[in-house]
Protein backbone atom coordinates (compact mmCIF):
# COMPACT_ATOMS: atom_id res chain seq x y z
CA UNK A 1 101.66 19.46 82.86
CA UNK A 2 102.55 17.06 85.91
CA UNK A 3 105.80 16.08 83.80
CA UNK A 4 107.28 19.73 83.93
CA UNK A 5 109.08 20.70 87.19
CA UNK A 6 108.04 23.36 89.11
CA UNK A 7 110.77 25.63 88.14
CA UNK A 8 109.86 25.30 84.34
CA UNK A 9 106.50 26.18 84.84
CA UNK A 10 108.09 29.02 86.48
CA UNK A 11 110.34 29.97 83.95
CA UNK A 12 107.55 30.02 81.12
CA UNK A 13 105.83 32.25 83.29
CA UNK A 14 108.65 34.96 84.28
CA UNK A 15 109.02 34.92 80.51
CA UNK A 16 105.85 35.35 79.12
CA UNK A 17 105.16 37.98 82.16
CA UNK A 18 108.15 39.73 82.18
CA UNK A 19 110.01 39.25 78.79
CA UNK A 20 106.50 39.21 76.65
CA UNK A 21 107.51 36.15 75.44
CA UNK A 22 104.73 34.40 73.48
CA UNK A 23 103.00 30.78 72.88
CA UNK A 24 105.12 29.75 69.62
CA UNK A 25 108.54 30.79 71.08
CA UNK A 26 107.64 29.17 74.84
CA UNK A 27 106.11 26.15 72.76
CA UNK A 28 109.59 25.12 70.88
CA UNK A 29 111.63 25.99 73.73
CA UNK A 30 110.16 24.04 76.11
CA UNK A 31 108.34 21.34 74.14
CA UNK A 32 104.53 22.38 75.39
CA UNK A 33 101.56 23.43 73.71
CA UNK A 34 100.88 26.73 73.22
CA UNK A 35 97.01 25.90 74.90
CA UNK A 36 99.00 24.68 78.11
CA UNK A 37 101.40 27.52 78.21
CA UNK A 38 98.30 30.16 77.79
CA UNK A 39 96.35 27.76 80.79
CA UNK A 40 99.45 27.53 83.10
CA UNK A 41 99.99 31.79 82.44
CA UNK A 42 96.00 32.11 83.29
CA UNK A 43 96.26 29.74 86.32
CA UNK A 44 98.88 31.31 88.52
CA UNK A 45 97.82 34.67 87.75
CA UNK A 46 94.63 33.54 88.91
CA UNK A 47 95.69 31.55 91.99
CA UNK A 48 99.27 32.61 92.32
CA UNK A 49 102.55 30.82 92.32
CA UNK A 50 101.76 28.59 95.62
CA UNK A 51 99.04 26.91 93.18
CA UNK A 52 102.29 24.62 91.86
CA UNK A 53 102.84 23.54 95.53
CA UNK A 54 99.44 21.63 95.98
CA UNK A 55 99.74 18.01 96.52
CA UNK A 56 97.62 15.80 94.25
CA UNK A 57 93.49 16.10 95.00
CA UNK A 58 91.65 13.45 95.29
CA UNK A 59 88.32 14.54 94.53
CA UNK A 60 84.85 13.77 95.40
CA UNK A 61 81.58 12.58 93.31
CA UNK A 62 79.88 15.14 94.26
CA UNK A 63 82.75 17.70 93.24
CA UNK A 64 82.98 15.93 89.40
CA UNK A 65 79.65 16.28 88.90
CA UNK A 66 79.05 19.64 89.65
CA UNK A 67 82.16 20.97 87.20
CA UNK A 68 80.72 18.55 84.33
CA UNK A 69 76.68 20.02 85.45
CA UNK A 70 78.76 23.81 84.31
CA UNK A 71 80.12 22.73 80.92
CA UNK A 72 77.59 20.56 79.72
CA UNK A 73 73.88 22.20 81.70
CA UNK A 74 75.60 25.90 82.16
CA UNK A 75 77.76 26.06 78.68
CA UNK A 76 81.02 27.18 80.66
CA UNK A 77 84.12 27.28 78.31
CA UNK A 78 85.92 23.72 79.60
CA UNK A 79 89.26 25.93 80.31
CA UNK A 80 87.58 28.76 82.62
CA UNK A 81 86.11 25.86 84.72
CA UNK A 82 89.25 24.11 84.84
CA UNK A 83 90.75 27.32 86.04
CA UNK A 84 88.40 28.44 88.57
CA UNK A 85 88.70 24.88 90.10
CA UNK A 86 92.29 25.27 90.29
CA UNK A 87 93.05 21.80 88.20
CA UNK A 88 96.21 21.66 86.92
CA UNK A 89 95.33 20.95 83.47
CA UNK A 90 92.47 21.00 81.41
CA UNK A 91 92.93 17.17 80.68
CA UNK A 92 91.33 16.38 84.05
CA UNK A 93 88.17 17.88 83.45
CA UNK A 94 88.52 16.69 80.17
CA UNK A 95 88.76 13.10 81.53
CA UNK A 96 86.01 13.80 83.72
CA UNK A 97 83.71 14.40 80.85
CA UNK A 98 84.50 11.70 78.58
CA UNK A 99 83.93 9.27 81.84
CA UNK A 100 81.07 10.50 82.56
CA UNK A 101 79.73 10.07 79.01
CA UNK A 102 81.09 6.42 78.66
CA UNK A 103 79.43 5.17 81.73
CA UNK A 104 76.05 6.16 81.01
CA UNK A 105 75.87 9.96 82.47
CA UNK A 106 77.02 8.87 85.81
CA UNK A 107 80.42 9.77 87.81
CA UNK A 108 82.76 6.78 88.60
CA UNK A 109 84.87 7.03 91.54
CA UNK A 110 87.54 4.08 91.60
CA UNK A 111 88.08 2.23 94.59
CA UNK A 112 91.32 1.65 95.53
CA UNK A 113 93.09 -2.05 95.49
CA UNK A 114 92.26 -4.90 93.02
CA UNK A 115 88.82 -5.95 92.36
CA UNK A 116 88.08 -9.34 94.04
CA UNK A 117 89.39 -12.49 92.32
CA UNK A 118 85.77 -13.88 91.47
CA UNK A 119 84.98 -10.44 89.31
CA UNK A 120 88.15 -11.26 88.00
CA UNK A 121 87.04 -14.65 86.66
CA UNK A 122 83.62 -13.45 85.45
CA UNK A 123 83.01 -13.12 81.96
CA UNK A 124 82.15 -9.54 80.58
CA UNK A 125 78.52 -8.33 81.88
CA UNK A 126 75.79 -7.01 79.97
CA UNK A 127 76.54 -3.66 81.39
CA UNK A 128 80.20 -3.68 80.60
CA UNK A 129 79.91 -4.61 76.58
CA UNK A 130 77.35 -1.57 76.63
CA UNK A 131 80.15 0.82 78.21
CA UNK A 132 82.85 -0.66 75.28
CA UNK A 133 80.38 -0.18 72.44
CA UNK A 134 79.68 3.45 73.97
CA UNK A 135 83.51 4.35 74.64
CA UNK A 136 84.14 3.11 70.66
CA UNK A 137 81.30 5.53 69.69
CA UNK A 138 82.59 8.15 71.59
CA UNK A 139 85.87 7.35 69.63
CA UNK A 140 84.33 7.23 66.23
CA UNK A 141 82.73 10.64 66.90
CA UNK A 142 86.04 12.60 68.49
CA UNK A 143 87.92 10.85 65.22
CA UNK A 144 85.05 12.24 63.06
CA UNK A 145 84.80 15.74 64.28
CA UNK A 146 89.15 16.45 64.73
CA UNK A 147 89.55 14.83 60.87
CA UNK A 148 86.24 16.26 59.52
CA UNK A 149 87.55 19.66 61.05
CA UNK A 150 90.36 19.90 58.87
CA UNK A 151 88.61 19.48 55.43
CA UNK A 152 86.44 22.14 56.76
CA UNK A 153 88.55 24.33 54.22
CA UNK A 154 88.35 25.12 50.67
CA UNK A 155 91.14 22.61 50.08
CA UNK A 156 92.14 19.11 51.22
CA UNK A 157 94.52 19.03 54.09
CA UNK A 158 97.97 17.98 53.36
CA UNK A 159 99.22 14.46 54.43
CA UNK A 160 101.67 16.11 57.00
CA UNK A 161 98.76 18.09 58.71
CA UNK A 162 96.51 14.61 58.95
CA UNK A 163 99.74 12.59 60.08
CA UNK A 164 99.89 15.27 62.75
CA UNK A 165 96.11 14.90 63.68
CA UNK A 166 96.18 11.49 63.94
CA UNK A 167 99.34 11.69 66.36
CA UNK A 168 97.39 13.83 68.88
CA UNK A 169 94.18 11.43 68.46
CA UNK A 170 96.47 8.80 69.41
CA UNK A 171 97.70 10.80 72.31
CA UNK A 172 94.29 11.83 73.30
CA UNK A 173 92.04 8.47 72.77
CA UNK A 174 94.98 5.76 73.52
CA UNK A 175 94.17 4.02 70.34
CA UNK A 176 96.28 2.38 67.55
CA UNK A 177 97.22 4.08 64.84
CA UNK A 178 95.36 1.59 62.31
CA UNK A 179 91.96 1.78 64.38
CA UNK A 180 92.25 5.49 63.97
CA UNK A 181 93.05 4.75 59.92
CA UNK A 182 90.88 2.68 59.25
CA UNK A 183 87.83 4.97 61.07
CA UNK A 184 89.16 7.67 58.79
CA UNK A 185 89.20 5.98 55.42
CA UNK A 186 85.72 4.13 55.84
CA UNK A 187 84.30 7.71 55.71
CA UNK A 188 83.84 8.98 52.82
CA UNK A 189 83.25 12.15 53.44
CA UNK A 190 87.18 12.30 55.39
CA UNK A 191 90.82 12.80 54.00
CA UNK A 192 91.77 9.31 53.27
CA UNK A 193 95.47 8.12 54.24
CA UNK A 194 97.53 4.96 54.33
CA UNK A 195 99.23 3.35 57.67
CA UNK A 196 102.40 3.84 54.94
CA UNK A 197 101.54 7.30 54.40
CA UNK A 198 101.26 8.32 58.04
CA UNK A 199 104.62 6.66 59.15
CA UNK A 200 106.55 8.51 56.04
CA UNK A 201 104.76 11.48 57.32
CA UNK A 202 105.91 11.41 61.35
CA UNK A 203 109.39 9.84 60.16
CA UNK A 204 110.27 12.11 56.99
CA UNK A 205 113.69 14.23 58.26
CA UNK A 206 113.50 17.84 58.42
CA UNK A 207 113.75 19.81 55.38
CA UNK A 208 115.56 22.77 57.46
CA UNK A 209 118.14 20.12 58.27
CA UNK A 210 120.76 21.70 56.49
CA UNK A 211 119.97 25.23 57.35
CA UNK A 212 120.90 25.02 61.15
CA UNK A 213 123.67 27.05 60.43
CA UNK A 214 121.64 30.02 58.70
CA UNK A 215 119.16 29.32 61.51
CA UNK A 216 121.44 30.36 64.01
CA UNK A 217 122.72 33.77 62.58
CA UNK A 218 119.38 34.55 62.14
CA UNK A 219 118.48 34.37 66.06
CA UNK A 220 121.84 36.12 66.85
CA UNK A 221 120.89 39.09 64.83
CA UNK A 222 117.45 39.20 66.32
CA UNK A 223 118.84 38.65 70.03
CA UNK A 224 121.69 41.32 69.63
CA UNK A 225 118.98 44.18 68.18
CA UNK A 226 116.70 43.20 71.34
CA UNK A 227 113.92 41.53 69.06
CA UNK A 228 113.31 44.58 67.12
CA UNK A 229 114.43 43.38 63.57
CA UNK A 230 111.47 41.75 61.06
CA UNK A 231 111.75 39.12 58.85
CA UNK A 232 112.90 42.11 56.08
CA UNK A 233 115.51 43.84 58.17
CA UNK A 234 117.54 40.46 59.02
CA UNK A 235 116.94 39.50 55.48
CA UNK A 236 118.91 43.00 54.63
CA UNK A 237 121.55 42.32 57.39
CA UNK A 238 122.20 38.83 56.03
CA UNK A 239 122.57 40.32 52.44
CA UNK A 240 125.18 42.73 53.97
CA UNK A 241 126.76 39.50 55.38
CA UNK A 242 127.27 37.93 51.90
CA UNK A 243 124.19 35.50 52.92
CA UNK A 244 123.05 34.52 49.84
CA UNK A 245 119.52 33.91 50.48
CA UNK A 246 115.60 34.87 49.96
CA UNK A 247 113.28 36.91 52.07
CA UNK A 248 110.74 34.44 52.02
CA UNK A 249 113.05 31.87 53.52
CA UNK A 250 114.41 34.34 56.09
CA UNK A 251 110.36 34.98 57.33
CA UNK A 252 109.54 31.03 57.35
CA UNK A 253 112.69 30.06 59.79
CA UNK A 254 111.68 33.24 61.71
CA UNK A 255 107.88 31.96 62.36
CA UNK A 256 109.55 28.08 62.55
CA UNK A 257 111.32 29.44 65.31
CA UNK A 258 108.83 31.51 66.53
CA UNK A 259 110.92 35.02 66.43
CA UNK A 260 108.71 38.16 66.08
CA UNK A 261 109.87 41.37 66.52
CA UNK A 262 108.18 43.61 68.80
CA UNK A 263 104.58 44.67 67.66
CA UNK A 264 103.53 48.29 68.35
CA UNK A 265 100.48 49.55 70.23
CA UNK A 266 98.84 52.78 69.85
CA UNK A 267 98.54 55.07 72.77
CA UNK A 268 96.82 58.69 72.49
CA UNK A 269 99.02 61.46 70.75
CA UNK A 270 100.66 64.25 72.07
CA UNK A 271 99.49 67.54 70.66
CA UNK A 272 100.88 71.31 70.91
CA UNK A 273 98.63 72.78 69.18
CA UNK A 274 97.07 75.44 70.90
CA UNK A 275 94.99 77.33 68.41
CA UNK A 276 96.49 80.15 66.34
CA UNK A 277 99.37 81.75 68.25
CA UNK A 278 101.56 83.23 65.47
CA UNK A 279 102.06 82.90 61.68
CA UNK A 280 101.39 79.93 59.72
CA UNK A 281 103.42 78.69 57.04
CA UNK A 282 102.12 77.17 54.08
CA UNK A 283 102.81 73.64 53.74
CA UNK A 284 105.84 73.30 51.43
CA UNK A 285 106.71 69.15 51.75
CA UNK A 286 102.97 68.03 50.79
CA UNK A 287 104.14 65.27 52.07
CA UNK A 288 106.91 64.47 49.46
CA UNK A 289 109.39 63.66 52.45
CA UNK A 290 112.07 62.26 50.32
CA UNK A 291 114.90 64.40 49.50
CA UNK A 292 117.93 63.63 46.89
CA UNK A 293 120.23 64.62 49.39
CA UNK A 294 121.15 65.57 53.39
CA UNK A 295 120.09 68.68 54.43
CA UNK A 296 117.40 69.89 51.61
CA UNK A 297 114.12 68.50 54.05
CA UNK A 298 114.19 68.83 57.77
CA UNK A 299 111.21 67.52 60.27
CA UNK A 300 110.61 68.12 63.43
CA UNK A 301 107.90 67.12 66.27
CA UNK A 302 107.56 66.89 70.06
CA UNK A 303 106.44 63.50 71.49
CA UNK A 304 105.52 62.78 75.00
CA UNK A 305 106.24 59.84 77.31
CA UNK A 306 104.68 58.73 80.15
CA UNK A 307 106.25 56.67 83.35
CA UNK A 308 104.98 56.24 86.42
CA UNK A 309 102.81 59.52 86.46
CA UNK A 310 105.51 61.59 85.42
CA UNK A 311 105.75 62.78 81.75
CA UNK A 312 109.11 63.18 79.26
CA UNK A 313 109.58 65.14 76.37
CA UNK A 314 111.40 64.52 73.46
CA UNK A 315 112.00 66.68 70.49
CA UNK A 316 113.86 65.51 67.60
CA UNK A 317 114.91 66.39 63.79
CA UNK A 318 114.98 63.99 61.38
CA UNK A 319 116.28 64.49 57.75
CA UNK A 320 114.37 63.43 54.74
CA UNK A 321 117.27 62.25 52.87
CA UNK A 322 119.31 59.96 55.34
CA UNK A 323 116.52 59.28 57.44
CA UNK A 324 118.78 59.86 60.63
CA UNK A 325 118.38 62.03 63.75
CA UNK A 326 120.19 65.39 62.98
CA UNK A 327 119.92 66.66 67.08
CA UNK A 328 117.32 66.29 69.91
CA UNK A 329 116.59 67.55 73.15
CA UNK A 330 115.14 65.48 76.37
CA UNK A 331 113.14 67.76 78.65
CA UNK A 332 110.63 67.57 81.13
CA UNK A 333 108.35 69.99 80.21
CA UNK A 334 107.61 71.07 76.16
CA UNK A 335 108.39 74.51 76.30
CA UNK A 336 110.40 77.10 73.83
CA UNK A 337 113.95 76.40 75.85
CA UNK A 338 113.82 72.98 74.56
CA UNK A 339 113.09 73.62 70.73
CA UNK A 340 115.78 76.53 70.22
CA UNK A 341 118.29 73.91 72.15
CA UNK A 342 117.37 71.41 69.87
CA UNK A 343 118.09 74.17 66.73
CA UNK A 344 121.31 75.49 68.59
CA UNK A 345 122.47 72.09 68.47
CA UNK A 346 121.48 71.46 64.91
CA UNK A 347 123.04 74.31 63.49
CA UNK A 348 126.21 74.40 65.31
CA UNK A 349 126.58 70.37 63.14
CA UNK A 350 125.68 72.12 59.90
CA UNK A 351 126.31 75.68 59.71
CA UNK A 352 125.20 76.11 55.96
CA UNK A 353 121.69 75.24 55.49
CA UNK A 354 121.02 78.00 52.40
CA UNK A 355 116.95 76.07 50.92
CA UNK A 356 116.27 73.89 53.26
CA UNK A 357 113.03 73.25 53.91
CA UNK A 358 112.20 72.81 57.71
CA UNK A 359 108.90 70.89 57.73
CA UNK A 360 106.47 71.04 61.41
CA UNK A 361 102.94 70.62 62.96
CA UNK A 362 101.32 74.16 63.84
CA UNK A 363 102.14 73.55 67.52
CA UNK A 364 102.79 76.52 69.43
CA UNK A 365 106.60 76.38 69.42
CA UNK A 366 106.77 76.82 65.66
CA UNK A 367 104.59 79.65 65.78
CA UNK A 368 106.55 81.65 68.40
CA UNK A 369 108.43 84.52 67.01
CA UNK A 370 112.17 83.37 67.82
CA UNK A 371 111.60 80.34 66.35
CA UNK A 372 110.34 81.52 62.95
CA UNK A 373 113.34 84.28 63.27
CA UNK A 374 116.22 81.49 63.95
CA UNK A 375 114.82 79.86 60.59
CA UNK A 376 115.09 82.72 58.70
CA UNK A 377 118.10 84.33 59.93
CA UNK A 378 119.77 81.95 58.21
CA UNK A 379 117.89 81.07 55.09
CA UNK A 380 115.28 78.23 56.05
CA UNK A 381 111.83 77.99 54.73
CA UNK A 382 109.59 77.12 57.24
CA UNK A 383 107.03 74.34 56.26
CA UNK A 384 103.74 73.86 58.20
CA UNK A 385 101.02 70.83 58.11
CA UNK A 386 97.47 71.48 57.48
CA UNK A 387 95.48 71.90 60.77
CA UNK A 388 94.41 68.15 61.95
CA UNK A 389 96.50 66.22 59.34
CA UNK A 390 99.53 64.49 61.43
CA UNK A 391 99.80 62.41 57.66
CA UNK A 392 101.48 65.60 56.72
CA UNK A 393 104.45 65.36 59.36
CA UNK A 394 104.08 61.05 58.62
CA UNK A 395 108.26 61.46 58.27
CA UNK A 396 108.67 62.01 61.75
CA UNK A 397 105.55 60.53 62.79
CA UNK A 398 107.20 56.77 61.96
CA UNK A 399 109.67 57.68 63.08
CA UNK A 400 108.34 57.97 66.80
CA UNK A 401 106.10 54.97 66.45
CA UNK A 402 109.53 52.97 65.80
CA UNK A 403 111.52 54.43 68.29
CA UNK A 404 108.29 53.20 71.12
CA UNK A 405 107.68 50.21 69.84
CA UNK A 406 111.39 48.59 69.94
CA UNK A 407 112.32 50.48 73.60
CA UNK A 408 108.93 51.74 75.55
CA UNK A 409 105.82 50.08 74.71
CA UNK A 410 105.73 47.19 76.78
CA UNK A 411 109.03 47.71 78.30
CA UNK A 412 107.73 50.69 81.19
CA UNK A 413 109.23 48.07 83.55
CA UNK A 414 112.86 48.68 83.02
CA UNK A 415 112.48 52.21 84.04
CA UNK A 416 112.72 53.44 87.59
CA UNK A 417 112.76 56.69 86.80
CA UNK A 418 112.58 59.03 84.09
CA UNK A 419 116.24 59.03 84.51
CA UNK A 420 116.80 56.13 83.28
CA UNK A 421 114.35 56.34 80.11
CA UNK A 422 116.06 59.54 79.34
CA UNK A 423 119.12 57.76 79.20
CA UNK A 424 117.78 54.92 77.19
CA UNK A 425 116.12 57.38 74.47
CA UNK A 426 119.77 58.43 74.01
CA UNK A 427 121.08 55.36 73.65
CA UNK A 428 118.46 54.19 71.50
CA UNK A 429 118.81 57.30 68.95
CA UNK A 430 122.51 56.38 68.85
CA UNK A 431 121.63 53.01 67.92
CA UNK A 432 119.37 54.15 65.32
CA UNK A 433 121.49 56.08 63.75
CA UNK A 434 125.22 53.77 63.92
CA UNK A 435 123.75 50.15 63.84
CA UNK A 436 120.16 49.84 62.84
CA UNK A 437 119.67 49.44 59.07
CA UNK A 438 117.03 51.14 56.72
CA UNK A 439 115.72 48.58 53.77
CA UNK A 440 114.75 51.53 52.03
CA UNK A 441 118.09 53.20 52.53
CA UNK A 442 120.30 50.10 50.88
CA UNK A 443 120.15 48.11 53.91
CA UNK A 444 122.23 50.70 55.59
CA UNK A 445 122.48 52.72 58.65
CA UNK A 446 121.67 56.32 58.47
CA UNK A 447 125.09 57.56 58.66
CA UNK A 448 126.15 55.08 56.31
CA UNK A 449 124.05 56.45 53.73
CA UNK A 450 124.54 60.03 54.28
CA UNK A 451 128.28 59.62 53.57
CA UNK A 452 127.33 56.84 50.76
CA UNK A 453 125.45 60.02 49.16
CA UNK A 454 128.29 62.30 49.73
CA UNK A 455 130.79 60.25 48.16
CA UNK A 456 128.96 59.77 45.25
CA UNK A 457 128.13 63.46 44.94
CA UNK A 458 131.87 63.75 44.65
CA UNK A 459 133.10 61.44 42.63
């Protein structure tokens, strides 16, 4: 890592620390391997930032040999001693090792300035034909065990995959590339491969050549939804675009350019449910969410969030049909005020809700008696899960699993208050109702397809 200034080692640190930027994307933007980005990450957390500052050790006999005495007598990992050493790459202790080895177990310190001119005129000794013939062993068996690693698997390696392995042996051993070749094919038991083979391999242009274009578009639309579209949802945005082009192409540029949309972790689950506190529905959905059109299935939930010690409330509805948020209410504390808002608001959008079905956990707001009267006053039928099956409610249950993982899990350092994540939960429901697209709703938004139903109702 000596070649990268301090302020890139810096940079690939901010961004895997405070972007969650990963080891493929890191790797192709700034050309190092995902091993040394995960090592660099590890070592300034460990030792913090000053560790980049350190002039170049110099280190002692006595120092060498007891790091090699804890990888090779204790069976320490190579990278944790590395790390709690504070080297600046593996590779030294690495190098260490493989000295040590090729000069008979013993730690070489050079001395500085040439060797005398006599030593210089002497023919090889004894001793130094013994440390060749152990460094080409030592060769033979990295060669053996990096080649003979790869047709480990069920099938043969392809040539591209051995070009690539011999590249890094190259890299790793300083040997030519026909020493390396020819090692390889007088094993039987190896992937054989010509010198011819190898340079087509490394030289061969790039098949994606021509798709730089498409490439592009595709890391615009997952930089202006904030990383949150897949593979399938950019495939649906392109199609919308006029892109004419497969899904399986669309996922194999994404991982070639390492884009991932935000994964999802699971955090414990808010419940309401506080025993039997009024009357409880039957449940009417039995879990056939889908509806033919707006308004015929409502659902409804409460979900917490918590910042900083403080907790935020949010209670949506979402419709079965559309898929989009109908009203909500932000509150800090999950009490009745904050569901019969969230109702006032909804029916004040659609006045004429004559069958709908208005699906809910048994929490203790949908048990209260002005709750099950607002309902009925004006023609609902009030839907219930079975006790201790969220499955039942799984419509709005995805729906807040999506709306944490693309703006709160892993992102509880934008917020300074719960102010501000208030104001992003509003935002983000905007967004998910005007701009981000449903695959299973025609690769449109949810507005989009509530008036696309419409429209063809009337027609």
């Amino acid at each position: 890592m000596t070649k990268y200034a301090k302020e890139i080692k810096l940079a690939i640190y901010h961004e895997w620390v405070d972007d969650h930027r990963r080891g493929t994307y890191l790797s192709q933007k700034y050309g190092m391997g995902r091993g040394g980005i995960q090592y660099l990450v590890d070592l300034i957390q460990k030792h913090g930032e000053d560790i980049l500052d350190r002039p170049q050790q110099k280190y002692t006999a006595n120092f060498k040999l007891a790091a090699i005495d804890r990888v090779l007598l204790g069976g320490e990992a190579l990278s944790q001693v590395s790390l709690d050493l504070g080297l600046t790459n593996t590779g030294i202790l690495a190098n260490w090792l493989r000295s040590f080895k090729e000069n008979g177990y013993t730690v070489i310190t050079k001395k500085k300035g040439r060797p005398p001119k006599n030593a210089q005129k002497q023919g090889q000794t004894t001793d130094q034909r013994a440390g060749r013939a152990g460094k080409e062993a030592y060769s033979r068996a990295c060669i053996h065990k990096k080649i003979g690693g790869l047709n480990s698997r069920t099938e043969e390696p392809r040539k591209e995959e051995l070009a690539r392995a011999i590249t890094e042996l190259r890299q790793e051993l300083r040997l030519s590339v026909k020493y390396i070749i020819d090692v390889i094919n007088a094993n039987p038991g190896l992937p054989h491969i010509s010198r011819s083979n190898y340079y087509y391999q490394t030289h061969k242009l790039d098949k994606d050549s021509g798709n730089q274009k498409l490439m592009d578009r595709i890391k615009e639309i997952f930089l202006e939804h904030s990383q949150r579209y897949g593979y399938r949802r950019i495939y649906g945005q392109l199609r919308r675009e006029d892109y004419e082009v497969n899904h399986k192409k669309v996922q194999r540029l994404m991982q070639k350019m390492g884009l991932f949309a935000i994964s999802i972790r699971k955090r414990r689950k808010y419940s309401s449910y506080y025993g039997v506190q009024g009357k409880i529905k039957p449940d009417l959905i039995k879990r056939n969410f889908y509806a033919i059109i707006p308004n015929r299935h409502w659902f409804t939930d409460v979900t917490e969030f918590h910042l900083k010690d403080q907790k935020l409330y949010l209670s949506p509805i979402i419709d079965g049909c559309t898929q989009e948020i109908i009203s909500y209410n932000i509150s800090r504390h999950p009490d009745l005020k904050q569901v019969m808002t969230m109702l006032d608001d909804a029916f004040e959008k659609h006045p004429a809700l004559n069958g709908l079905i208005f699906h809910s956990d048994r929490g203790w707001q949908y048990q209260h008696q002005a709750y099950q009267a607002a309902l009925a006053n004006r023609g609902i039928d009030q839907s219930m899960s079975r006790l201790g099956n969220s499955l039942d409610d799984g419509l709005m249950e995805g729906f807040f699993g999506i709306l944490k993982r693309e703006m709160f899990y892993g992102q509880e350092h934008k917020y300074k208050d719960l102010n501000e994540l208030e104001q992003a939960i509003q935002k983000y429901i905007d967004y998910y109702n005007n701009v981000r697209i449903k695959t299973g709703r025609k690769n449109m938004t949810p507005i989009e397809y509530r008036n696309h139903v419409l429209t063809t109702l009337t027609a």
